[in-house]
Each structure stands twice: as C-alpha cells, then as structure tokens.
C-alpha atoms as a PDB file:
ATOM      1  CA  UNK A   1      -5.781 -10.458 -38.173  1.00  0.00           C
ATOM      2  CA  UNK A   2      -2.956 -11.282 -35.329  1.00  0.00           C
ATOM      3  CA  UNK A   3      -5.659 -12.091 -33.114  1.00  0.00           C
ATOM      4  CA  UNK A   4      -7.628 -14.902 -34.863  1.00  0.00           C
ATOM      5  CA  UNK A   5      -4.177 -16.872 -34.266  1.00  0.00           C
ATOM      6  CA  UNK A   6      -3.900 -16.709 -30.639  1.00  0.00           C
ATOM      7  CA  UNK A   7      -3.081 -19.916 -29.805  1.00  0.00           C
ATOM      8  CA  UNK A   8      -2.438 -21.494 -25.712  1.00  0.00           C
ATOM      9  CA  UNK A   9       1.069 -20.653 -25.639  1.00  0.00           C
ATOM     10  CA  UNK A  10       0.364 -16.963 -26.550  1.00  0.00           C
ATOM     11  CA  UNK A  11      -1.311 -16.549 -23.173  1.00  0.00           C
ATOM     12  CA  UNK A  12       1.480 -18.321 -21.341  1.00  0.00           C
ATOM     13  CA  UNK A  13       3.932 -16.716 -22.298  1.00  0.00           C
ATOM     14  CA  UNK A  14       1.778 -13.698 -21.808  1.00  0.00           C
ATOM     15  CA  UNK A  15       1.039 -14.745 -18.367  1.00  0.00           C
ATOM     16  CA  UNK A  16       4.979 -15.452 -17.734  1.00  0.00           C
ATOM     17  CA  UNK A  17       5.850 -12.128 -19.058  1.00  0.00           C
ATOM     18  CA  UNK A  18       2.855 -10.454 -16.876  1.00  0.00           C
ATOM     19  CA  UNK A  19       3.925 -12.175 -13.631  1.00  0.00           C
ATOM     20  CA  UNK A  20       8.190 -10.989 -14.490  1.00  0.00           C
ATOM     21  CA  UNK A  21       5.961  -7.656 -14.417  1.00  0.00           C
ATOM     22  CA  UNK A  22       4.760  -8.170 -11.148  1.00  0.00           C
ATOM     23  CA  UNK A  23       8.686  -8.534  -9.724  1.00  0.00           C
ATOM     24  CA  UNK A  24       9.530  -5.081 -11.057  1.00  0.00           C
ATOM     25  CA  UNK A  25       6.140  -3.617  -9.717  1.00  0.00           C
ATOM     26  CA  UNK A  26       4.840  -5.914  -6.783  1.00  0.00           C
ATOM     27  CA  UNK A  27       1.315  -5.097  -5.300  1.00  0.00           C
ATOM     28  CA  UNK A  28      -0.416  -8.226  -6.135  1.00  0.00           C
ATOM     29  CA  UNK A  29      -1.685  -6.581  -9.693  1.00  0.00           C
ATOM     30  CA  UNK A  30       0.023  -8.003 -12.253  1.00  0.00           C
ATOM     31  CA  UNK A  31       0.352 -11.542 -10.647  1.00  0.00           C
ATOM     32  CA  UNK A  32      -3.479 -11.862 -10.834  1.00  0.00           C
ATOM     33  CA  UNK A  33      -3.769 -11.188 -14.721  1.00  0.00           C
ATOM     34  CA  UNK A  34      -1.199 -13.741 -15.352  1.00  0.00           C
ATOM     35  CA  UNK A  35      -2.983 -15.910 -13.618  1.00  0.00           C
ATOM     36  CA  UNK A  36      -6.009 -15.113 -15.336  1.00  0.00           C
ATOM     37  CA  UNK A  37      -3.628 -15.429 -18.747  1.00  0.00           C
ATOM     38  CA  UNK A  38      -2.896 -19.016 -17.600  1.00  0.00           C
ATOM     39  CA  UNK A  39      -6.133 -20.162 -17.506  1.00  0.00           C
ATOM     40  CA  UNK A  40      -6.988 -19.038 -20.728  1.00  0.00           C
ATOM     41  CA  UNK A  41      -3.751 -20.506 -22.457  1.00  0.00           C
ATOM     42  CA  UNK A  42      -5.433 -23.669 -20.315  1.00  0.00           C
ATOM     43  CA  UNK A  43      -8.670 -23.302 -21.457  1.00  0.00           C
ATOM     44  CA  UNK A  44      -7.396 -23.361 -24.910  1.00  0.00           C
ATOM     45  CA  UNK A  45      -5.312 -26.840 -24.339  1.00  0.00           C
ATOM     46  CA  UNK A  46      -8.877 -28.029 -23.424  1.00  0.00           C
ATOM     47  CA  UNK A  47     -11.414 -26.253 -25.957  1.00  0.00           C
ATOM     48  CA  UNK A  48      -8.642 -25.069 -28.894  1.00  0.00           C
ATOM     49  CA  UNK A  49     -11.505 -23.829 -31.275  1.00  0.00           C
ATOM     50  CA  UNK A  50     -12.388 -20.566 -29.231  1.00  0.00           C
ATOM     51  CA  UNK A  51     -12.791 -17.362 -30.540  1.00  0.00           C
ATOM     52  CA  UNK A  52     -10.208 -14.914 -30.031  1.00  0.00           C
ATOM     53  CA  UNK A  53     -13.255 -12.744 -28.710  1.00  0.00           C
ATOM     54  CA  UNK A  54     -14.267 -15.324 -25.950  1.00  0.00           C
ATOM     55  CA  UNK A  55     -10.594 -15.489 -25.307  1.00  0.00           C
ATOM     56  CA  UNK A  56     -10.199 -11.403 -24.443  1.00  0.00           C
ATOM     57  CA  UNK A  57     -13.444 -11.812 -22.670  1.00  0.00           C
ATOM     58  CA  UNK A  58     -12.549 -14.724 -20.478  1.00  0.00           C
ATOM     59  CA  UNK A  59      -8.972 -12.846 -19.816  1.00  0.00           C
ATOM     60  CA  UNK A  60     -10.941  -9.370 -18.926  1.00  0.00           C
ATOM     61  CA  UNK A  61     -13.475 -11.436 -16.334  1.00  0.00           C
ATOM     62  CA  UNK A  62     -10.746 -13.252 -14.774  1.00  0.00           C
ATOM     63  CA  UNK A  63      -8.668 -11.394 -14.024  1.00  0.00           C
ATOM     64  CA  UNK A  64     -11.278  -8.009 -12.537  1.00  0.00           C
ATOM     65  CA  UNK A  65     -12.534 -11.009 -10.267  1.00  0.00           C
ATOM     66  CA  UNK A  66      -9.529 -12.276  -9.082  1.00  0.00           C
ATOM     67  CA  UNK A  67      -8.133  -8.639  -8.328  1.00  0.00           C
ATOM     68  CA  UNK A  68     -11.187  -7.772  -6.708  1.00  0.00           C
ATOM     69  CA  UNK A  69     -11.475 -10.612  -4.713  1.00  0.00           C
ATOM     70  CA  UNK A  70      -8.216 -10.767  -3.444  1.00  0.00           C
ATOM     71  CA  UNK A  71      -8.147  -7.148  -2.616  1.00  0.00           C
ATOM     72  CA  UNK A  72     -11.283  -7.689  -0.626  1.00  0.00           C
ATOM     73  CA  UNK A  73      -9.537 -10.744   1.428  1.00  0.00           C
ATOM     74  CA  UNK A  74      -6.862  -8.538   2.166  1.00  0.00           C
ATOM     75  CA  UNK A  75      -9.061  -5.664   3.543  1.00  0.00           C
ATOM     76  CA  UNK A  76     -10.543  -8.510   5.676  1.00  0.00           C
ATOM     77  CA  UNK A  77      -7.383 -10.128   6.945  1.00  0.00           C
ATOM     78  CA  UNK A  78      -4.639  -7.295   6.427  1.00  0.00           C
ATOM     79  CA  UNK A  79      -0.800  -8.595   7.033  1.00  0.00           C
ATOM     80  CA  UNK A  80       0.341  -8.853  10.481  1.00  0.00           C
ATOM     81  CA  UNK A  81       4.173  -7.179  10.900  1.00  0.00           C
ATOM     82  CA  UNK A  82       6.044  -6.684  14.113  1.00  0.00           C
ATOM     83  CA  UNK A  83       6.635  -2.904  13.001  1.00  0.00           C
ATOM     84  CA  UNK A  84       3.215  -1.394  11.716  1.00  0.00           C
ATOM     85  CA  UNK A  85       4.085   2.283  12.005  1.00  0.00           C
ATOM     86  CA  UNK A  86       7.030   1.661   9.786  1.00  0.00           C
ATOM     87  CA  UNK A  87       6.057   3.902   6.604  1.00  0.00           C
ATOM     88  CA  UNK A  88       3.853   6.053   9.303  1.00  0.00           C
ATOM     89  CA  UNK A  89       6.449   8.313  10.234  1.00  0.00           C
ATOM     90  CA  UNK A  90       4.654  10.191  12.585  1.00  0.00           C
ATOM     91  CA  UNK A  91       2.996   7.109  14.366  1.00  0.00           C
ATOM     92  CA  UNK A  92       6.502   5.958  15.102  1.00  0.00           C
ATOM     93  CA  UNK A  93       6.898   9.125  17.434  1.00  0.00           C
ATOM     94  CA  UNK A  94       3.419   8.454  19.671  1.00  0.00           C
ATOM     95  CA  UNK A  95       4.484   7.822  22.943  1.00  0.00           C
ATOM     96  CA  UNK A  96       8.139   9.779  22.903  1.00  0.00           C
ATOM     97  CA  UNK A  97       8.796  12.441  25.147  1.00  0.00           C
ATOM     98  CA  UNK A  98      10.400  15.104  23.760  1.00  0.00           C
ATOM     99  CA  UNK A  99      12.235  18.171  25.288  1.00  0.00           C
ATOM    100  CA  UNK A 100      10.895  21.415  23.732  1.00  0.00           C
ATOM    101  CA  UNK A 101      13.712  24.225  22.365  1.00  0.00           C
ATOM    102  CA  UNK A 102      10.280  26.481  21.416  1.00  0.00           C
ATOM    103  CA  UNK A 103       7.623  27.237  23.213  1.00  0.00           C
ATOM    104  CA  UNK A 104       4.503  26.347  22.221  1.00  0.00           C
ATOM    105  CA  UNK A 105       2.332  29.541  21.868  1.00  0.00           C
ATOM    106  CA  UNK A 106      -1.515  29.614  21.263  1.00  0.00           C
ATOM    107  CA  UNK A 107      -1.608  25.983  21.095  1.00  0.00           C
ATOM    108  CA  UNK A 108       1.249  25.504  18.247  1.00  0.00           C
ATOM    109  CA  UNK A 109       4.661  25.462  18.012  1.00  0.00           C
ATOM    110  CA  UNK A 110       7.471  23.189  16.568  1.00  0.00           C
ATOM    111  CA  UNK A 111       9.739  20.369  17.454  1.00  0.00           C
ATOM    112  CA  UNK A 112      12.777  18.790  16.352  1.00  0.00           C
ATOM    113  CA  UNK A 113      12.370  15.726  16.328  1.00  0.00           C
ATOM    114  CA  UNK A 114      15.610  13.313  14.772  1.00  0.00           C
ATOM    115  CA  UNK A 115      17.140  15.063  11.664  1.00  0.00           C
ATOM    116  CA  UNK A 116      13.947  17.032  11.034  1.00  0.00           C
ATOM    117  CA  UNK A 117      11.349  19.466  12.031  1.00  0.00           C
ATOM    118  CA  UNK A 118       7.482  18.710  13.466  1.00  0.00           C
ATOM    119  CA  UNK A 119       4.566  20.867  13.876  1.00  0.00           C
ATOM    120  CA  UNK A 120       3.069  20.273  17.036  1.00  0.00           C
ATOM    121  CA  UNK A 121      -0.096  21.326  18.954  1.00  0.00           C
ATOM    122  CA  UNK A 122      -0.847  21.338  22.319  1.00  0.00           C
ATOM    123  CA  UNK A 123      -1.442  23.563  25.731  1.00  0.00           C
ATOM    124  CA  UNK A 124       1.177  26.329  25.959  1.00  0.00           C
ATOM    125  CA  UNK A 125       4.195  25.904  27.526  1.00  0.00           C
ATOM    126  CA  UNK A 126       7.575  27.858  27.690  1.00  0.00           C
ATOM    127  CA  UNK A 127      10.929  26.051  25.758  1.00  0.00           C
ATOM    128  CA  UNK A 128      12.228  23.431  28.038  1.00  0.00           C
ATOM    129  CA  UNK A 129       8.982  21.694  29.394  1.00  0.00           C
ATOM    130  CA  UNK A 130       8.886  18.071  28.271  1.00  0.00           C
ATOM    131  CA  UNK A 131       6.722  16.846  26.521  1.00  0.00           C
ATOM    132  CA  UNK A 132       4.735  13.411  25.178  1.00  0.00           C
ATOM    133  CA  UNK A 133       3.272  12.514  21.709  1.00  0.00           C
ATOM    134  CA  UNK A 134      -0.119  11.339  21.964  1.00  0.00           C
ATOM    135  CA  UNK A 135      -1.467  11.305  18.521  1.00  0.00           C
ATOM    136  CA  UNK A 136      -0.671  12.676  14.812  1.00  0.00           C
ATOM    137  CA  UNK A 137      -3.197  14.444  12.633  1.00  0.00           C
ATOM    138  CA  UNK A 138      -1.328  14.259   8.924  1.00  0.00           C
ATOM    139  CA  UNK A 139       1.983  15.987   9.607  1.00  0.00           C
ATOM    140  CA  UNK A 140       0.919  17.322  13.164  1.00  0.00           C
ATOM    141  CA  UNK A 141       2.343  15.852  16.218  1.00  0.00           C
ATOM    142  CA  UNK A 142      -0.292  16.188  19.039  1.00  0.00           C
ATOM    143  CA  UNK A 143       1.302  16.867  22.424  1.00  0.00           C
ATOM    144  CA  UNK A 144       0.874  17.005  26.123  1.00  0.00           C
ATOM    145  CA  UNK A 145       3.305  18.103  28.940  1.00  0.00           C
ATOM    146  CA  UNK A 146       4.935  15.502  30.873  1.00  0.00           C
ATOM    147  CA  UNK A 147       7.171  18.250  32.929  1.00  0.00           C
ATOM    148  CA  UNK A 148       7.024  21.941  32.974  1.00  0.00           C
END
C-alpha cells in the first residue's frame, strides 16, 4: 500500500505544495495544514519508524488545532486598516448627504447614489430635500433630512 511508504519528504513536499495552495486561495487555510504537514515530515526525521496511521492522525490534529486557534486569535485581535468599510459598500455612504430626485413616500423611496441605485427609508419628504445617511440595514440606506 502507497501509504506504508510515506516517508519525511512526502509531507514536505506536501506541505510546500499545500502552502503554493494557500497563494492561489489566501485565507490563512491552507498555510496552517502545511504547517501541520511540516511537522510531521519533522517528526519523521526524528522518530522514522511511525505508522502511516499515527502519521494521518498527527496531520488531522494539527492542523484542526492550529486553524482553530488561529481563527480564534483573529476574532480576538481582528486587523486594523485605515479603510474598514471598504468591501461594506453601504457603510462607505454613512454620513453623505445626498440630494433626493424622488420623494420618499410612506417612509421609502430610492436614491442614486454614484453609478447605482439605493433603497432608502426614512420620514417623507418631497424630491429635492437633502438628505444624510445614518445607518444601513443589508442593502437599505437609512436616512434623515438635513434640508427640506
């Protein structure tokens, strides 16, 4: 069987090949299972006699830990940027005032906002009044009036 002759350099290259992956499809998934595939090539420079069994099983342990953990650090100390609304479309626009070309009739109405088309909500107000973002809901733009 092909996997009674794993030997160390099976998982390194397995590890190299893994962590290539992780260039093509970053998100900090890949890189931690060929880490864990590096430290079992490792482990094999150190106790060459293991089963090919204890091998899978130290692979499979390593790297759920690792993942876990360091999704867990990053849930506890997220990246700081100087632009965190940037794939938040709608966050982007909170705080804009915006000139209305509809009104905004039982509390809804649209805006064009850019190249493209918002649903808003707010009080009702004839086409012309200005008005600010405060907040998004999803794809709703929640507005008050800055200027009749």
């Amino acid at each position: 069987m092909i996997l009674e002759q794993l030997d160390f350099w099976h998982w390194w290259v397995l590890g190299i090949v893994l962590i290539i992956l992780e260039l093509f499809a970053p998100g900090a998934f890949f890189l931690w299972m060929g880490i864990a595939a590096g430290l079992v090539g490792l482990i094999l420079v150190i106790a060459p006699g293991m089963a090919w069994q204890y091998q899978l099983i130290v692979f499979a342990a390593v790297s759920v830990v690792s993942i876990v953990v360091w999704r867990s650090y990053l849930s506890r100390h997220p990246t700081q940027t100087d632009r965190p609304a940037l794939n938040m479309r709608g966050e982007q626009y909170v705080g804009r005032v915006f000139t209305l070309s509809e009104p905004i009739v039982n509390g809804s109405g649209k805006i064009k906002v850019d190249d493209s088309m918002w649903k808003i909500e707010g009080e009702d107000c004839n086409a012309g009044a200005k008005v600010k973002v405060t907040r998004t809901e999803g794809a709703v733009l929640k507005v008050e009036i800055v200027d009749k």
